[in-house]
Each structure stands twice: as C-alpha cells, then as structure tokens.
N, C-alpha and C. Protein backbone atom coordinates (compact mmCIF):
# COMPACT_ATOMS: atom_id res chain seq x y z
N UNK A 1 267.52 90.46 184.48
CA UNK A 1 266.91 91.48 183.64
C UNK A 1 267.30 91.27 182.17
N UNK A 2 268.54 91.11 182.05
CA UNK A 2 269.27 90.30 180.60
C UNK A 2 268.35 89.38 179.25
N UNK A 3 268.01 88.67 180.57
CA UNK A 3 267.77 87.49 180.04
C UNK A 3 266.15 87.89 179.70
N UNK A 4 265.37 88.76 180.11
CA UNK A 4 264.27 89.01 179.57
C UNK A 4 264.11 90.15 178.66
N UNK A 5 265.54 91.28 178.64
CA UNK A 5 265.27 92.08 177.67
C UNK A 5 265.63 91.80 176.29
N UNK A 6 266.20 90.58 176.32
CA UNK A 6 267.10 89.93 175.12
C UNK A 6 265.32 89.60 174.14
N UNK A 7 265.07 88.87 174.40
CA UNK A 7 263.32 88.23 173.66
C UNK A 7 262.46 89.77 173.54
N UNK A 8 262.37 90.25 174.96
CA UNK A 8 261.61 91.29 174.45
C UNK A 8 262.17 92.23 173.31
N UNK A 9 263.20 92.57 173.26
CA UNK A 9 264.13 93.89 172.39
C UNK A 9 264.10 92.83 170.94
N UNK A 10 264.15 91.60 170.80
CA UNK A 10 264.30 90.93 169.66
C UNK A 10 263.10 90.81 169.12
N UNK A 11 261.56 90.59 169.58
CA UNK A 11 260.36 90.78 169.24
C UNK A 11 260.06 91.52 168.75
N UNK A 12 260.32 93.16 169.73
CA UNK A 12 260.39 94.16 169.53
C UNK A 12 261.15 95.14 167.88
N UNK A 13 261.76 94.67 168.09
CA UNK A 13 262.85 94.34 166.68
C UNK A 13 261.70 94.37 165.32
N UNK A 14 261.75 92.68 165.02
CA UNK A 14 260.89 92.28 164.29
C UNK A 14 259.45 93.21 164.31
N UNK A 15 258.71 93.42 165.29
CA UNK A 15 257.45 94.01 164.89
C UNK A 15 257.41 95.72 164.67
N UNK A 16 258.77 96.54 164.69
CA UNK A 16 258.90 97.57 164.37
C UNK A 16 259.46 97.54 163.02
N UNK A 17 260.03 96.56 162.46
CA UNK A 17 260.58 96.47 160.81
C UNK A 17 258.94 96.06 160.12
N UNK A 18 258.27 95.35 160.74
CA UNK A 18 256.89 95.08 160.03
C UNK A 18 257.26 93.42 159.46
N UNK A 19 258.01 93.11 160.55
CA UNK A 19 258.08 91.75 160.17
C UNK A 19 257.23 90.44 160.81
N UNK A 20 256.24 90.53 160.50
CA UNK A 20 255.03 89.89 160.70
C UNK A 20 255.30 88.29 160.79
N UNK A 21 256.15 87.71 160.36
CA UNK A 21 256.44 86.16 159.78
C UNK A 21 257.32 86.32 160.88
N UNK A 22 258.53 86.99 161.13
CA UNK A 22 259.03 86.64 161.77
C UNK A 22 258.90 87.25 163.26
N UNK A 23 258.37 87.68 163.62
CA UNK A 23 258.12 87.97 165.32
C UNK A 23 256.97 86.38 165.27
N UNK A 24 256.10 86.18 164.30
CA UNK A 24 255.35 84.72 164.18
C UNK A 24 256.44 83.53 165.16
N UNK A 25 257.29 83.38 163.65
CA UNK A 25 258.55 82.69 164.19
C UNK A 25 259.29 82.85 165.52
N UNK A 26 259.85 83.79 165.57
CA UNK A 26 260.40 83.51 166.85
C UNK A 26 259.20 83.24 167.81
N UNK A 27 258.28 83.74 168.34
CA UNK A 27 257.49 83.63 169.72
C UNK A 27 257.32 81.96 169.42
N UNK A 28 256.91 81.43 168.37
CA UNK A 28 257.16 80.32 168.35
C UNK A 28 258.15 79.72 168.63
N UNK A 29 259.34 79.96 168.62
CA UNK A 29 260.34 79.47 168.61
C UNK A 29 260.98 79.25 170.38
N UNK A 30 260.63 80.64 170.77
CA UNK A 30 260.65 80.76 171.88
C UNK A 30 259.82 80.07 172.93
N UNK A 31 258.48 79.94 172.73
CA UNK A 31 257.48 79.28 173.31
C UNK A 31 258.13 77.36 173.44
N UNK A 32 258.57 77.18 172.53
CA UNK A 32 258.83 76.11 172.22
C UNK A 32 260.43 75.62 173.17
N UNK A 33 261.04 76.62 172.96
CA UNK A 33 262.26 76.69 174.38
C UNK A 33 262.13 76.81 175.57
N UNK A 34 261.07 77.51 176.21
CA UNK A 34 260.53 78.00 177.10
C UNK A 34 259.99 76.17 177.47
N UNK A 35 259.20 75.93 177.05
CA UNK A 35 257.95 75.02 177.30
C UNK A 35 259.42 73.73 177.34
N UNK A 36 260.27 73.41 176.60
CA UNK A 36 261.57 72.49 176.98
C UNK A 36 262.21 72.59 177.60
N UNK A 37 262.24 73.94 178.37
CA UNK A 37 262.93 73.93 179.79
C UNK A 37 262.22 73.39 180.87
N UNK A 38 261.31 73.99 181.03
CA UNK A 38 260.27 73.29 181.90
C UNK A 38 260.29 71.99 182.31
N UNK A 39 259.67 71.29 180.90
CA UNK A 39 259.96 69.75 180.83
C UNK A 39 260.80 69.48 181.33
N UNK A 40 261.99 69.58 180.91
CA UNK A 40 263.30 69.18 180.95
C UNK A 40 264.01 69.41 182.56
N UNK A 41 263.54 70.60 183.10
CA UNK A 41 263.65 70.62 184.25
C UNK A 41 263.01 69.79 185.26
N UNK A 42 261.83 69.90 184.83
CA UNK A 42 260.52 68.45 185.95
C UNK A 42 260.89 67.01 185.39
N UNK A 43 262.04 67.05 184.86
CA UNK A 43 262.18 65.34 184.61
C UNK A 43 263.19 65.10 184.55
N UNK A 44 264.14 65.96 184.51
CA UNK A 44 266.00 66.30 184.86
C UNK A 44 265.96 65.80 186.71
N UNK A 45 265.69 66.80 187.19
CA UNK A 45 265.41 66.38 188.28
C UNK A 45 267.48 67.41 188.87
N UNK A 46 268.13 67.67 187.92
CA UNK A 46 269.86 68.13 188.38
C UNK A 46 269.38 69.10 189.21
N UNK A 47 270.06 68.93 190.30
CA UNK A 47 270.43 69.96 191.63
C UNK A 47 271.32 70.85 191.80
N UNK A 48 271.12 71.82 191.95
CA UNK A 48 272.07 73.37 191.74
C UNK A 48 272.72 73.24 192.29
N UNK A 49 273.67 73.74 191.62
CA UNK A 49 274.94 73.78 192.57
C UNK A 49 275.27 74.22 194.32
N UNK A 50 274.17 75.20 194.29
CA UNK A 50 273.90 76.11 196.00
C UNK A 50 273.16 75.42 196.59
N UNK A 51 272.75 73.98 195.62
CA UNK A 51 271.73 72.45 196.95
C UNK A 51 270.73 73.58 197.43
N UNK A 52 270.00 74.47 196.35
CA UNK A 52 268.17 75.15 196.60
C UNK A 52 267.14 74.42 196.11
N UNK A 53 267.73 74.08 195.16
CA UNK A 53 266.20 72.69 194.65
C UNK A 53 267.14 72.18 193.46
N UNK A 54 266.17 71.15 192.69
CA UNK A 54 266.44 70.37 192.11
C UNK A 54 265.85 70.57 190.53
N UNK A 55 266.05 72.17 190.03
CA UNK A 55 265.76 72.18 188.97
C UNK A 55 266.75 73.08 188.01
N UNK A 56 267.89 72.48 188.04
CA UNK A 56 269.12 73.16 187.62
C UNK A 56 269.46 73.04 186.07
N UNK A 57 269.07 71.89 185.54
CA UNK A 57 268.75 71.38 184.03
C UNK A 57 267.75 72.11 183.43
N UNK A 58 267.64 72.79 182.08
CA UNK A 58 268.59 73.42 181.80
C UNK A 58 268.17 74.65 182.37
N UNK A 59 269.11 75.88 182.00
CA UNK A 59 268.95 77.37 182.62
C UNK A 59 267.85 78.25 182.38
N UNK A 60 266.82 78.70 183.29
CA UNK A 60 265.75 79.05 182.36
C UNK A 60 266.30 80.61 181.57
N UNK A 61 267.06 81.09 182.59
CA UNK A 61 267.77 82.72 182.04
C UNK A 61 268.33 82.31 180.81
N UNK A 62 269.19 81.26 180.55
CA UNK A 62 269.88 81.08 179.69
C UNK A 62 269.25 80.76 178.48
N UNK A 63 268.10 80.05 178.85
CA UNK A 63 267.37 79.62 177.22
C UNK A 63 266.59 80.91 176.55
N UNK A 64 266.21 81.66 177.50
CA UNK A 64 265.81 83.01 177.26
C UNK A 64 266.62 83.71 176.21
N UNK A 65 267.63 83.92 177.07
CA UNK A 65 268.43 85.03 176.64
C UNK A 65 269.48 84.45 174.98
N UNK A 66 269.42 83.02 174.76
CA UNK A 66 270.24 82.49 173.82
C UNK A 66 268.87 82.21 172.93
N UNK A 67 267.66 82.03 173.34
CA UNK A 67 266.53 82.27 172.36
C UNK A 67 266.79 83.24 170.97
N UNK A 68 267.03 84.75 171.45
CA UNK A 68 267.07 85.64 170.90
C UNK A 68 268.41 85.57 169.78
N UNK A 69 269.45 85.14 170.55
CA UNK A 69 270.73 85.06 169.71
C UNK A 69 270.85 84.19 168.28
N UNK A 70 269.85 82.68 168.78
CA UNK A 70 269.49 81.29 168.15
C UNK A 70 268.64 81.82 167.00
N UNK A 71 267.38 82.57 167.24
CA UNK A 71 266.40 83.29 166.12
C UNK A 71 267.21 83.86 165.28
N UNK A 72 268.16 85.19 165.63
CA UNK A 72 268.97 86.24 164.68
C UNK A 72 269.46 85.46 163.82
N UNK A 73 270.65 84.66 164.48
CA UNK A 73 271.46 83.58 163.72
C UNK A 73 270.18 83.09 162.57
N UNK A 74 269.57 82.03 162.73
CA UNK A 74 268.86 81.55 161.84
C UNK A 74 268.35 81.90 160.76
N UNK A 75 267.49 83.27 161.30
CA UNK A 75 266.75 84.50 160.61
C UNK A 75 268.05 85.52 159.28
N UNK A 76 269.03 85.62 160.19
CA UNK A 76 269.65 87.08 159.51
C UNK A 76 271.21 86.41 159.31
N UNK A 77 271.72 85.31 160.22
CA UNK A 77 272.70 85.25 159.90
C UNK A 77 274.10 85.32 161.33
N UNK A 78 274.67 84.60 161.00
CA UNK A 78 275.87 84.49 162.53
C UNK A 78 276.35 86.02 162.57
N UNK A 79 276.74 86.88 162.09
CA UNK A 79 277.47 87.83 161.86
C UNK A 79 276.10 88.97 162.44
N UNK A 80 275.15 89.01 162.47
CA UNK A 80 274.19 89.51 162.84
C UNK A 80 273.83 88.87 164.09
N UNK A 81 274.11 87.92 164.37
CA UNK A 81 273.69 87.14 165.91
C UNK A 81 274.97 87.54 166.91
N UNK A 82 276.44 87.60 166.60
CA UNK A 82 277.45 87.31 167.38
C UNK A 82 276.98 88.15 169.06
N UNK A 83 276.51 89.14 168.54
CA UNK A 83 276.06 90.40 169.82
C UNK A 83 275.48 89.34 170.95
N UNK A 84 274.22 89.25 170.45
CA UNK A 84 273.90 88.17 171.29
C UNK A 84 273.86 87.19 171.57
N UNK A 85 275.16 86.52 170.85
CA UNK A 85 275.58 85.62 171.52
C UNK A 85 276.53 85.04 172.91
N UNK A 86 276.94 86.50 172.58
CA UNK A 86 278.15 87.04 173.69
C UNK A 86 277.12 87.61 174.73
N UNK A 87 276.07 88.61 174.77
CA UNK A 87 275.36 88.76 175.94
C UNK A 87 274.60 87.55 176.59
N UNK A 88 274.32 86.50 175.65
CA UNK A 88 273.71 85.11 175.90
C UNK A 88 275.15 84.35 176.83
N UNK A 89 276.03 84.10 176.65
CA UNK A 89 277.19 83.72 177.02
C UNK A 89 277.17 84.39 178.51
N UNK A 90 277.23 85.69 178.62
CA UNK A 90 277.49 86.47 179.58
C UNK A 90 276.30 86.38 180.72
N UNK A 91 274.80 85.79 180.25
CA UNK A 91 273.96 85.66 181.17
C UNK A 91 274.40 84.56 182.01
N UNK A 92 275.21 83.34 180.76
CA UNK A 92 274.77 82.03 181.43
C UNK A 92 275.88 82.31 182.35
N UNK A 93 277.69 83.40 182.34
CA UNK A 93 278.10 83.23 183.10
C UNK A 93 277.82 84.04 184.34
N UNK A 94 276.81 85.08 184.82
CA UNK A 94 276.45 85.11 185.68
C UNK A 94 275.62 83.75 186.64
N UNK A 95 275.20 83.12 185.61
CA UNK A 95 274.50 82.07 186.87
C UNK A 95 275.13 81.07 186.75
N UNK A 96 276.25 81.05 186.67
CA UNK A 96 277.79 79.63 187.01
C UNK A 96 277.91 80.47 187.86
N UNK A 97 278.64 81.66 188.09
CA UNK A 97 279.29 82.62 189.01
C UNK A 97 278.50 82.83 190.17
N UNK A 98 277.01 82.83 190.65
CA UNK A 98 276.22 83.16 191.32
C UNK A 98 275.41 81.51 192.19
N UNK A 99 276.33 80.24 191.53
CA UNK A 99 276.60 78.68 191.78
C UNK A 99 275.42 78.74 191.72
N UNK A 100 274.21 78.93 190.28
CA UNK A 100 272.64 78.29 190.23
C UNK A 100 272.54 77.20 189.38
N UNK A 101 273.54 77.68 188.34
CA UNK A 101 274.59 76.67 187.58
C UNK A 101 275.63 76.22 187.16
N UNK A 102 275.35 74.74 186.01
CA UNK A 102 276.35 74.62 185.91
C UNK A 102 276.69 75.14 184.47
N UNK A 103 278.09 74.68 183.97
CA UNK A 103 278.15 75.25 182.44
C UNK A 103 277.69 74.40 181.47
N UNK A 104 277.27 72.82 182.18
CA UNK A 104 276.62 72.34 181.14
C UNK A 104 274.81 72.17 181.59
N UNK A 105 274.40 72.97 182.50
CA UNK A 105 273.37 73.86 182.15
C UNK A 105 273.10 74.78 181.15
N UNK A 106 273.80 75.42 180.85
CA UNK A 106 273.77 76.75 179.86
C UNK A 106 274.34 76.17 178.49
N UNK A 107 275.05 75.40 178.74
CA UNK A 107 275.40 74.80 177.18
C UNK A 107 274.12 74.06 176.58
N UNK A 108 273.39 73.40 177.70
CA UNK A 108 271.96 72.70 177.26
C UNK A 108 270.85 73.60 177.13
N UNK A 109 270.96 74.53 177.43
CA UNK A 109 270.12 75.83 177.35
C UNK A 109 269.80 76.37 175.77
N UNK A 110 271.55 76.80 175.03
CA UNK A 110 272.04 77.04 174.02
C UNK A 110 271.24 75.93 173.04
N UNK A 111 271.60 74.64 173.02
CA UNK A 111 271.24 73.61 172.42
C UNK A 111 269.87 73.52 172.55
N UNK A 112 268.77 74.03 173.41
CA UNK A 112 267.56 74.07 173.15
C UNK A 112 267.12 75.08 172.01
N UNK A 113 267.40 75.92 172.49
CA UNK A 113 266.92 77.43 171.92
C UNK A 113 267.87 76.53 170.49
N UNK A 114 269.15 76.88 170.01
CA UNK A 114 269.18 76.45 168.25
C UNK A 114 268.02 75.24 168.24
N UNK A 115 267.46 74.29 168.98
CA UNK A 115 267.10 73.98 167.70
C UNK A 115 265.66 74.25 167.58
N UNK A 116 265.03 74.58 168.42
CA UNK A 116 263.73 75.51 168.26
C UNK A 116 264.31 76.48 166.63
N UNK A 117 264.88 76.96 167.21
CA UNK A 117 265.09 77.90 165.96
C UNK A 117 265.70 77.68 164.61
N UNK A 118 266.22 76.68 164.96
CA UNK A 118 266.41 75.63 163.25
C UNK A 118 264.99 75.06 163.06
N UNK A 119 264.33 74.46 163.96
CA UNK A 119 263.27 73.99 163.47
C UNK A 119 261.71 74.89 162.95
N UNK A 120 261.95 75.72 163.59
CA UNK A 120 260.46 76.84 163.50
C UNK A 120 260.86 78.29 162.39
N UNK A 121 262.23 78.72 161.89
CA UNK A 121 262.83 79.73 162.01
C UNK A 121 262.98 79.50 160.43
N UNK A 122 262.69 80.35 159.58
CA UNK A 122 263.13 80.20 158.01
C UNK A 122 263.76 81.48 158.14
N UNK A 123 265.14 81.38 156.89
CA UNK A 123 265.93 82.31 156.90
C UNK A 123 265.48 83.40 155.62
N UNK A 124 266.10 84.42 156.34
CA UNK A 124 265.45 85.60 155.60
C UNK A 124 267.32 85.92 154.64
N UNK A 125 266.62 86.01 153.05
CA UNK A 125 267.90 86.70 152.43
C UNK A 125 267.29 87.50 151.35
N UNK A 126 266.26 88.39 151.31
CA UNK A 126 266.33 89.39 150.67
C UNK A 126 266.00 90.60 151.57
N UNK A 127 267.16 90.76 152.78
CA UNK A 127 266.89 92.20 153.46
C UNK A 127 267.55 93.20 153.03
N UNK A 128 267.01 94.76 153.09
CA UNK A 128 267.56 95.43 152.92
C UNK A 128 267.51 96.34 153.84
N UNK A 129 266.68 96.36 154.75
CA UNK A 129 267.16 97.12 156.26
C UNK A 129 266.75 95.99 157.26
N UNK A 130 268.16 96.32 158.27
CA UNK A 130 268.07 95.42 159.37
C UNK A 130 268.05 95.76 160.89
N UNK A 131 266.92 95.41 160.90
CA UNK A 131 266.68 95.75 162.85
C UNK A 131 266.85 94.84 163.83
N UNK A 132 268.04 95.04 164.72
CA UNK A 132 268.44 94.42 165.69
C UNK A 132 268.77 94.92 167.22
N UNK A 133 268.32 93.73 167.93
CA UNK A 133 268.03 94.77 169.24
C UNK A 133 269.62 95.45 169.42
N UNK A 134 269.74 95.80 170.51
CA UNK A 134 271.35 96.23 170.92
C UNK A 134 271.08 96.35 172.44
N UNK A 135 271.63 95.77 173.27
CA UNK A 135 271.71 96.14 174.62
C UNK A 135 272.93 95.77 175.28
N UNK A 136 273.22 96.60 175.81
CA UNK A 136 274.48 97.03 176.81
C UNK A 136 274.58 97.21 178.45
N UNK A 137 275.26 97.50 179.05
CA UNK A 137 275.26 97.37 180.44
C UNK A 137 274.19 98.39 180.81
N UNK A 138 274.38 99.15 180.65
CA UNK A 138 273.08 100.67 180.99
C UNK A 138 272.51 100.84 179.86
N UNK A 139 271.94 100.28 179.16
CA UNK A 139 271.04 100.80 177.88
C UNK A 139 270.45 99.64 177.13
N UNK A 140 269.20 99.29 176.40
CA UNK A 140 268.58 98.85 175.54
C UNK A 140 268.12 99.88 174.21
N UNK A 141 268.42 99.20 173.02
CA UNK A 141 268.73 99.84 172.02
C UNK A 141 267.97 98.93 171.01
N UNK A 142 267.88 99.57 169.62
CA UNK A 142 268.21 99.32 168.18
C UNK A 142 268.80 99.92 167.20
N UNK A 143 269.29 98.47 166.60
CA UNK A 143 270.25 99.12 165.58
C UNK A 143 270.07 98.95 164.51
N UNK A 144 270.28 99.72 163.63
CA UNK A 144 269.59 99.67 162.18
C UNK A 144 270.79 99.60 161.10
N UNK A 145 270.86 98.97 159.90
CA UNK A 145 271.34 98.57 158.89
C UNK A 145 271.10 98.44 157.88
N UNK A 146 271.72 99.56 156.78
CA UNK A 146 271.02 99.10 155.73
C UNK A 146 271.43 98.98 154.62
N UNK A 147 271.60 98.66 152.93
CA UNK A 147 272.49 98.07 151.92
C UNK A 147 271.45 98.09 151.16
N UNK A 148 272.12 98.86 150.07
CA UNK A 148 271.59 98.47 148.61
C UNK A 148 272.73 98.24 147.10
C-alpha cells in the first residue's frame, strides 16, 4: 500500500500547489522508472529469494515508493526528501524481510528512480510554499511550508 501511496500523495502534492511543470515531471519521471523495472526485470531474469519466479531485479514496490523520494530530492531538495526516503527505505525493508528480495534489489530500485529524476526533474528554487506528501503508519497527509 506504501509503495503506491508514496507517487500518488506526491502527484497529489504537486497538482494541489498548482504545480503544473512539476506533477509534468515527475509522472514522467516515474513512467520512466516504472517502464525500467519492467525491462530490467524481463532481462535480469534474478530469482527471489522464496524461488516464486524469476523477476526479483529490481523491486517494483521499491522503485515506486523511492520514485517519490528521488523527485522531492531533485525538485525541492534532500532536506525536503529525507521523509521519504526513510519510508522508501522502509518499503524496500519489508520486501528483504518478507524474502521477495534482495537488498541489492532495492538498492537498484533507488538507483533507477534518482536517475529518472536527475534526468527528467529540474530543480525548483524560488518556492515559497511547500507541499509535501506526509504519510505515516495510519495516516496519509500534507504538509505545508512556508517562508518569506
């Protein structure tokens, strides 16, 4: 569930600030992680750890959910990403823990999603309110920020 409310709440994000360029960006960005897992999985060919099939390269939860973290970072900044980077972290260690993967599944996961998002993702530095998803064990959120 993590791993899909992370993209949605970060979309979500962006198109409630009226950020038009960047919900652009990320779905691109995302599409573009999404579509390299795939690949990468039908030509990886790595076998899960629980021997269910043979598409363990890289994590699809994980590229998901570090999508969102990879965009912020890029977009707004590490200090604005750390949240989800740690819930991104925390997806991939449910599926080490649950043997679907491995950790250098999810580390290759991570490494997709940045560079989608170095590559598609221009950084934003004249904000003055900032919308970011927030989600927690029982709750999906936003959080707002603002500086003048």
């Amino acid at each position: 569930v993590l791993s899909y409310a992370i993209p949605v709440v970060t979309l979500g994000a962006e198109l409630l600030r009226g950020e038009r360029d960047g919900a652009l960006q990320y779905t691109a960005a995302l599409a573009v992680t999404l579509l390299g897992t795939e690949v990468l999985k039908s030509t990886v060919h790595a076998e899960r750890p629980d021997h269910s099939n043979n598409r363990s390269f890289p994590s699809g939860h994980a590229s998901r959910a570090f999508s969102g973290a990879t965009y912020v970072h890029r977009r707004y900044g590490l200090e604005s990403a750390l949240p989800l980077y740690v819930l991104g972290t925390y997806v991939g260690y449910t599926r080490v823990q649950t043997h679907r993967h491995r950790w250098a599944d999810v580390a290759g996961s991570a490494a997709l999603s940045a560079a989608a998002s170095w590559w598609l993702v221009q950084p934003r530095s004249d904000q003055r309110l900032v919308v970011l998803p927030e989600i927690g064990p029982h709750y999906v959120g936003v959080e707002l920020a603002a500086s003048w």
